[in-house]
C-alpha atoms as a PDB file:
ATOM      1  CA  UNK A   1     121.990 204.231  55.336  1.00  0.00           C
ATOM      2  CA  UNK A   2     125.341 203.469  57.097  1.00  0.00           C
ATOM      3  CA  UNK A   3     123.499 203.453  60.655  1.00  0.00           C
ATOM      4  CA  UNK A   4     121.145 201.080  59.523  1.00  0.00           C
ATOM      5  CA  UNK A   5     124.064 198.776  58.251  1.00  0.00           C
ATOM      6  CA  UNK A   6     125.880 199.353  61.467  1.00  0.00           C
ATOM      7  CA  UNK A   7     122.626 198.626  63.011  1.00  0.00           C
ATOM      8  CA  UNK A   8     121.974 195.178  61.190  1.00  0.00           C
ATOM      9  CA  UNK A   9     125.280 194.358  62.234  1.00  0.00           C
ATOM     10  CA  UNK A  10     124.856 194.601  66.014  1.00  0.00           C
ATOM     11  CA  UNK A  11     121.679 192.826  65.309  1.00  0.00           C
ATOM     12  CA  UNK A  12     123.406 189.798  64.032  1.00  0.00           C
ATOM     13  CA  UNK A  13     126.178 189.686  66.801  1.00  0.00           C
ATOM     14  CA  UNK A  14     123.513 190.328  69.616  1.00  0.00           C
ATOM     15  CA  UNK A  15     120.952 187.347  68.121  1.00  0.00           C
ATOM     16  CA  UNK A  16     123.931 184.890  66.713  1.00  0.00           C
ATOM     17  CA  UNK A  17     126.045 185.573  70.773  1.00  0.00           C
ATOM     18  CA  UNK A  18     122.328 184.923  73.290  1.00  0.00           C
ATOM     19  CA  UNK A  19     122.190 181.613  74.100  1.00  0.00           C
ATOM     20  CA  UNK A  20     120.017 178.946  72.153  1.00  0.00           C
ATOM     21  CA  UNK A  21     120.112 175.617  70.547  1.00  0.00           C
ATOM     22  CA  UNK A  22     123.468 176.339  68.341  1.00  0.00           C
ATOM     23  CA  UNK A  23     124.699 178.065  70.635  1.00  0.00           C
ATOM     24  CA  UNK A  24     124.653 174.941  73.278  1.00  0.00           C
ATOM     25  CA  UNK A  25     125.694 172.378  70.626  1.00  0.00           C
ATOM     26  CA  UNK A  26     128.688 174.551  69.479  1.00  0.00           C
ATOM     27  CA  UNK A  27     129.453 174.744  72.685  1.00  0.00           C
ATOM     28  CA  UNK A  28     128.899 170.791  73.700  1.00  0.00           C
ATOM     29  CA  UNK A  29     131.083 169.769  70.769  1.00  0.00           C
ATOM     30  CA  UNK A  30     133.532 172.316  71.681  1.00  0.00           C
ATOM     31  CA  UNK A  31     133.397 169.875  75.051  1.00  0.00           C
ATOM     32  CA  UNK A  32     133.583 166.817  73.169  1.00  0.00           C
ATOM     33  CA  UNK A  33     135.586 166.993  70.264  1.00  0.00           C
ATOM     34  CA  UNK A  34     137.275 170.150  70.434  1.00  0.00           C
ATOM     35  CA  UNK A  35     137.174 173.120  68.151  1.00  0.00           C
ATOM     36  CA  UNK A  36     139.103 171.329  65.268  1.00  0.00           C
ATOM     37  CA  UNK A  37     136.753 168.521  64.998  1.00  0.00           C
ATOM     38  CA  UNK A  38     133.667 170.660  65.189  1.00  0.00           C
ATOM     39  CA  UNK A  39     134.050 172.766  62.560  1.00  0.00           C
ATOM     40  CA  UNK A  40     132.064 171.224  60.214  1.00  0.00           C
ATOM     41  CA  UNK A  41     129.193 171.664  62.529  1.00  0.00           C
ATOM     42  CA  UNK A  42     129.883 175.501  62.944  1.00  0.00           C
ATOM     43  CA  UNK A  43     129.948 175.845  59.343  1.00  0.00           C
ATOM     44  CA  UNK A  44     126.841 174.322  58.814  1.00  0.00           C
ATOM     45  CA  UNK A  45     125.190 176.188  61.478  1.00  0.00           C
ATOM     46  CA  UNK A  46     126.896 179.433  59.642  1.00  0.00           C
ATOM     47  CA  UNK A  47     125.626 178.301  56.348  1.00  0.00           C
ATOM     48  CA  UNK A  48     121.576 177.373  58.054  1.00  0.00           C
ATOM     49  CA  UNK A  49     121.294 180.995  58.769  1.00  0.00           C
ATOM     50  CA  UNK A  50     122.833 182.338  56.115  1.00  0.00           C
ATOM     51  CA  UNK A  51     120.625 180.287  53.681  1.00  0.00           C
ATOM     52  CA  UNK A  52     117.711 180.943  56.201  1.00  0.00           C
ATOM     53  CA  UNK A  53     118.554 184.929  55.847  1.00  0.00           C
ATOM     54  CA  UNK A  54     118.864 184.746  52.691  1.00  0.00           C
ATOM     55  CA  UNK A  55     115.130 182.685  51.508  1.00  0.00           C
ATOM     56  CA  UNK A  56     113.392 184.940  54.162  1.00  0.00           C
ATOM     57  CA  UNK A  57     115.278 188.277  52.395  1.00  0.00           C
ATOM     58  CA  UNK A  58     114.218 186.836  49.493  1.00  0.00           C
ATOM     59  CA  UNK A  59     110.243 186.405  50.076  1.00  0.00           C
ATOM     60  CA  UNK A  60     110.057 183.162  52.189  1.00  0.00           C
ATOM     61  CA  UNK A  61     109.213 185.072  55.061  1.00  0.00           C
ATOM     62  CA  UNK A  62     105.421 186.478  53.271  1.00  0.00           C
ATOM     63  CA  UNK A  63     104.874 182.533  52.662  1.00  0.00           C
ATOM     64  CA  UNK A  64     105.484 181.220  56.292  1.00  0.00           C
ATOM     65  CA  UNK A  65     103.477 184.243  58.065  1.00  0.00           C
ATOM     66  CA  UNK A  66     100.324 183.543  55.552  1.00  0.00           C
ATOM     67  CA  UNK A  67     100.618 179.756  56.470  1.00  0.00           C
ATOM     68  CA  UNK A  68     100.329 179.505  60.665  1.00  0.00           C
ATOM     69  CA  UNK A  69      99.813 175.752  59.789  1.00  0.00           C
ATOM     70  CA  UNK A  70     103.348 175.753  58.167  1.00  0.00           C
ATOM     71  CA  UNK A  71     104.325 177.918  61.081  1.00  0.00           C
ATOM     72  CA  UNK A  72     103.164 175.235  63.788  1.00  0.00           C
ATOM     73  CA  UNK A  73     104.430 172.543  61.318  1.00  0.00           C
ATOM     74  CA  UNK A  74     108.121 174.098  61.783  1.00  0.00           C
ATOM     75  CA  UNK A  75     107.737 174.998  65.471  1.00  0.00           C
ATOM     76  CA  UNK A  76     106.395 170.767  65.887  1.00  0.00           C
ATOM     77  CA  UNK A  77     109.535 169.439  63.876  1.00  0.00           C
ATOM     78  CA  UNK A  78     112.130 172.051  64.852  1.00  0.00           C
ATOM     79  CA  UNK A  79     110.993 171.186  69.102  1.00  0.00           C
ATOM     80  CA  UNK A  80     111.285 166.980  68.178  1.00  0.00           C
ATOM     81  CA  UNK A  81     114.842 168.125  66.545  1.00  0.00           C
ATOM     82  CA  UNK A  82     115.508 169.743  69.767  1.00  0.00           C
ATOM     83  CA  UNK A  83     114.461 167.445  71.947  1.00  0.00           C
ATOM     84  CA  UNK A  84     116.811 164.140  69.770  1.00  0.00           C
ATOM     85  CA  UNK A  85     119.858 166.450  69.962  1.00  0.00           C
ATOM     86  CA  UNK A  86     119.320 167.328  73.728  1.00  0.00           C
ATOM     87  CA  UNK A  87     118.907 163.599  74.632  1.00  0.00           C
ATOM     88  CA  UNK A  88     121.804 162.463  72.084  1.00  0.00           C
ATOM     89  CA  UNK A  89     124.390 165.159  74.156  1.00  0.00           C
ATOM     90  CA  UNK A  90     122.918 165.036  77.863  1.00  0.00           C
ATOM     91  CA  UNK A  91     123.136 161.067  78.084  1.00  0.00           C
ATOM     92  CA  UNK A  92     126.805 161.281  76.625  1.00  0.00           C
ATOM     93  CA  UNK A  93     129.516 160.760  79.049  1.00  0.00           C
ATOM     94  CA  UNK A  94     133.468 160.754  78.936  1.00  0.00           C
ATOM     95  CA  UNK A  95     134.541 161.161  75.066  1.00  0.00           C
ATOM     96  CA  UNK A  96     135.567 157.088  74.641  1.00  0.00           C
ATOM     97  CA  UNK A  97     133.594 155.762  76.545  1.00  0.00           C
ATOM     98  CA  UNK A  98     129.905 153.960  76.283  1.00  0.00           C
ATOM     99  CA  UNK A  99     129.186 151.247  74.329  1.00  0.00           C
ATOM    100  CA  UNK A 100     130.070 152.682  70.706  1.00  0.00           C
ATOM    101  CA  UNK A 101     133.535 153.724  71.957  1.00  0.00           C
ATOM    102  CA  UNK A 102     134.512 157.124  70.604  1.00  0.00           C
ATOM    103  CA  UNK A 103     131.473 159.316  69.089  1.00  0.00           C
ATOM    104  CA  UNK A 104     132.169 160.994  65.909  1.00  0.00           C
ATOM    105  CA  UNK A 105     131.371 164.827  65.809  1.00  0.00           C
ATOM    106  CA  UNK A 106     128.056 166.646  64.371  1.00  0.00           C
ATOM    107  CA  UNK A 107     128.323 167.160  60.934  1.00  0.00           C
ATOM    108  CA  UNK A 108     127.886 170.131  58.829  1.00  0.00           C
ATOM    109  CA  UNK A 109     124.648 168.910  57.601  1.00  0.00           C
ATOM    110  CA  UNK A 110     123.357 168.714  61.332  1.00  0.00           C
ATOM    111  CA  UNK A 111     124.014 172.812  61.968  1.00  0.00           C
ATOM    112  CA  UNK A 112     122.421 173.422  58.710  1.00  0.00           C
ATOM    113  CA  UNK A 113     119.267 171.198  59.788  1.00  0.00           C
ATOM    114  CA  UNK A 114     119.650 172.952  63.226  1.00  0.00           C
ATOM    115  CA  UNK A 115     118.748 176.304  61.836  1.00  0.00           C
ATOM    116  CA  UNK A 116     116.150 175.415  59.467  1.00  0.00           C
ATOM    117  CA  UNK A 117     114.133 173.863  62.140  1.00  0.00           C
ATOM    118  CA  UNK A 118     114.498 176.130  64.827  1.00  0.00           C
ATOM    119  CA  UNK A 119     112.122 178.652  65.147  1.00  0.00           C
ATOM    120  CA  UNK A 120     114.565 180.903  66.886  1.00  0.00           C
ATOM    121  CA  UNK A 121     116.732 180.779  63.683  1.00  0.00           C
ATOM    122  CA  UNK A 122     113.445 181.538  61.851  1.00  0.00           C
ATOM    123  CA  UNK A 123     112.764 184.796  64.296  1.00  0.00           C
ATOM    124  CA  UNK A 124     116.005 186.018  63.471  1.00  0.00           C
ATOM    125  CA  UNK A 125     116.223 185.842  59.678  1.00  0.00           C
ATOM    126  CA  UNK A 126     112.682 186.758  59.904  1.00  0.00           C
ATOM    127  CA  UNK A 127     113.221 189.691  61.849  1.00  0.00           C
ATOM    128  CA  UNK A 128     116.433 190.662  60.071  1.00  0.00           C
ATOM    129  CA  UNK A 129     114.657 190.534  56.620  1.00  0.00           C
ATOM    130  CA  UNK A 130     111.651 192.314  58.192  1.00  0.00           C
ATOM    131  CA  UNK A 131     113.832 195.454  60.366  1.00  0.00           C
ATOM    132  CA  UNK A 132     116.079 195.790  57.570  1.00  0.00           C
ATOM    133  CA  UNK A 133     114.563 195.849  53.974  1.00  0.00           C
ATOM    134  CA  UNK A 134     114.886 199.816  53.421  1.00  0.00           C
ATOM    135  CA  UNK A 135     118.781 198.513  53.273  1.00  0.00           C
ATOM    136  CA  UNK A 136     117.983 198.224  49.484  1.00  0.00           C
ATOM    137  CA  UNK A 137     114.741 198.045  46.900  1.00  0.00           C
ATOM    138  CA  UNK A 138     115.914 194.429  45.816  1.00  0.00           C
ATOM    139  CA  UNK A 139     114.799 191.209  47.281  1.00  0.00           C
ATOM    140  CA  UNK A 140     117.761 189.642  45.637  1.00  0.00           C
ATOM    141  CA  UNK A 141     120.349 192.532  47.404  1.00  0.00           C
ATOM    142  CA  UNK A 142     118.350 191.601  50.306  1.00  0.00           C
ATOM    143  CA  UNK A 143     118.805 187.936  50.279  1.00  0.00           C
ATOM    144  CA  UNK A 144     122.767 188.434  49.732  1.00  0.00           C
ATOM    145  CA  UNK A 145     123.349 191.044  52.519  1.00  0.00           C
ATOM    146  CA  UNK A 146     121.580 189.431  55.149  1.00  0.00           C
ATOM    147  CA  UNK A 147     122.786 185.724  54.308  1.00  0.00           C
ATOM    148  CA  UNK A 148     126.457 187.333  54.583  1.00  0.00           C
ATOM    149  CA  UNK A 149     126.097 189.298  57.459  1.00  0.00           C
ATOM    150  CA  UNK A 150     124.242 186.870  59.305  1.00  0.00           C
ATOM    151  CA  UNK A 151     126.512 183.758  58.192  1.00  0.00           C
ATOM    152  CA  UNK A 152     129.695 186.032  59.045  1.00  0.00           C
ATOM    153  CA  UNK A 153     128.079 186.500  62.751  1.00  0.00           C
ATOM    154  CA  UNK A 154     127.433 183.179  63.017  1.00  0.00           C
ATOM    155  CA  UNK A 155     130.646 181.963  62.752  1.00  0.00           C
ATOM    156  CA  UNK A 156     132.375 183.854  64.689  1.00  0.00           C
ATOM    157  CA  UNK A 157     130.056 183.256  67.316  1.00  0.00           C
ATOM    158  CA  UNK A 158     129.848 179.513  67.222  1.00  0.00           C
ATOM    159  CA  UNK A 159     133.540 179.520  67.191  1.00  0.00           C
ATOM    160  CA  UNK A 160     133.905 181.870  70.795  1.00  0.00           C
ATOM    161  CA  UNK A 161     130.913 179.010  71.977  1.00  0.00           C
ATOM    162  CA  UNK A 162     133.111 176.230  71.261  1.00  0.00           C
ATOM    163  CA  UNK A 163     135.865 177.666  72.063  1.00  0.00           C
ATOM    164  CA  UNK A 164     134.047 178.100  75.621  1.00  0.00           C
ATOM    165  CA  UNK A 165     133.533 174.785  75.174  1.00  0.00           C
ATOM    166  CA  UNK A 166     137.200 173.850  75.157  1.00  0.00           C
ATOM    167  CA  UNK A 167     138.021 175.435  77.756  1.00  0.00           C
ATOM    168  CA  UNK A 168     135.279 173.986  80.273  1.00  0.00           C
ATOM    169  CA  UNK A 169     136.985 170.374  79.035  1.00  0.00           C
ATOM    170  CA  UNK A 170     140.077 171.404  80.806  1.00  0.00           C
ATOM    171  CA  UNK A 171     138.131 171.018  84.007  1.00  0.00           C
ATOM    172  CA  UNK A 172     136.880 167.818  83.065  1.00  0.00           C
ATOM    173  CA  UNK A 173     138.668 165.181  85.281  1.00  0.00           C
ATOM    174  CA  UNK A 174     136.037 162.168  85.933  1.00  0.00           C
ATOM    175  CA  UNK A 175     133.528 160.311  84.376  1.00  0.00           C
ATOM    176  CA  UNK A 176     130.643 161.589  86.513  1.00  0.00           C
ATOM    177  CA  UNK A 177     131.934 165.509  85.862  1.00  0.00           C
ATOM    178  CA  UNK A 178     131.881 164.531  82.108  1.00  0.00           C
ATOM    179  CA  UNK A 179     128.100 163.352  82.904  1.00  0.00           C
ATOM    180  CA  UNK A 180     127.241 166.329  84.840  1.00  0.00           C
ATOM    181  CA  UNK A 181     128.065 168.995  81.993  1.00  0.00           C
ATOM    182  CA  UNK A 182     126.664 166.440  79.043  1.00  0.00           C
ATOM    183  CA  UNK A 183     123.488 166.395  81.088  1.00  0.00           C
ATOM    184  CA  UNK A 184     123.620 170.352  81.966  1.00  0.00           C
ATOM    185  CA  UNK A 185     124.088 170.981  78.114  1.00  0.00           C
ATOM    186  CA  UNK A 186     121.331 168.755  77.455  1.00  0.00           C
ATOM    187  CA  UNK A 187     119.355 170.156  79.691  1.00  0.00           C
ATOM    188  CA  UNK A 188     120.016 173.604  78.767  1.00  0.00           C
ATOM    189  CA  UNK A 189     119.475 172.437  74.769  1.00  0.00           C
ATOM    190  CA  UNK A 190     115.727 171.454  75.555  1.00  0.00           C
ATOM    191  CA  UNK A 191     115.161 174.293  77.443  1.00  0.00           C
ATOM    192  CA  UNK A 192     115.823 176.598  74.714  1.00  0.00           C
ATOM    193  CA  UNK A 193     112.506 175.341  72.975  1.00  0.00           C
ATOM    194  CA  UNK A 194     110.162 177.096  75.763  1.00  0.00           C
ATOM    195  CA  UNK A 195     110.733 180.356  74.368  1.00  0.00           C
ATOM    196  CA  UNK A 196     109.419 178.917  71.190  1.00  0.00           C
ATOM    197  CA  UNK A 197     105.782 178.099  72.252  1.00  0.00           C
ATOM    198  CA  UNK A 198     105.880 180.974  74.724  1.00  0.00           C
ATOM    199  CA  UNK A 199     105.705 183.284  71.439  1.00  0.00           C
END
């Protein structure tokens, strides 16, 4: 039993640490706002895969694989999410400047929205919930040890992201090398949904 705990943990640090769509937003607001500012945004990522964990711990998981309409459903909306976030951060430029003036940071609501509609936050409380049920006989254990192990991961890792984020700023001199790295990010956010319909 306590290898497959230490297991699920390594699990959670090696799916919440790969690069993906949090991963690139924590890490663009860690550009943009800094890591103060952006906490709400980790903490609702935190909380979208801790919830996630949890419902797919706690049965959610049987619905969505019976349902491969549901399934493409999630995969459709989760991509368009994507796609608004990646355009919203790669056309950004210098923090002050465009024509709204300074942007306000992604809320916490936004990283909780993030996870539940990104099928790579599905895969992973999907595949924690399936790899790691013989942790204990009840759904409701389940639920609870996954959402705090997975939550606790995510945290962390969204804060060494941003914090990444931060630093890159520091190198940040001109408008057009502000542009360059909001477009990169961007970039790098909509690529993150090929691995989704490459499944």
């Amino acid at each position: 039993m306590p290898e497959t705990f230490v297991s699920l943990i390594v699990f959670a640090l090696v799916t919440t640490m790969t690069p993906g769509g949090a991963t690139t937003l924590a890490t663009a607001s860690g550009v943009r706002f800094g890591l103060r500012r952006s906490l709400p945004l980790l903490a609702g990522i935190a909380a979208g895969l801790a919830s996630l964990a949890a419902a797919a711990g706690g049965g959610l998981a049987v619905l969505l694989l019976a349902k491969p309409a549901l399934h493409l459903a999630l995969k459709i909306a989760g991509s368009a999410y994507l796609l608004w976030l990646a355009w919203k951060i790669g056309a950004g430029g210098a923090p002050g400047t465009g024509p709204g003036g300074a942007a306000l940071p992604t809320g916490f609501w936004t990283g909780v929205l993030l996870l539940w509609l990104n099928p790579k936050g599905w895969a992973t409380a999907l595949g924690a919930a399936a790899s790691f049920a013989a942790l204990t006989a009840s759904p409701l254990h389940l639920a609870l040890l996954l959402a705090a192990v997975l939550g606790l991961s995510a945290i962390a890792s969204m804060v060494l992201w941003c914090v990444g984020g931060l630093l890159l700023v520091r190198l940040l001199r001109t408008d057009r090398q502000w542009r360059a790295v909001n477009a990169a990010l961007g970039l790098l956010l909509a690529a993150s949904i090929l691995p989704i319909w490459l499944e």
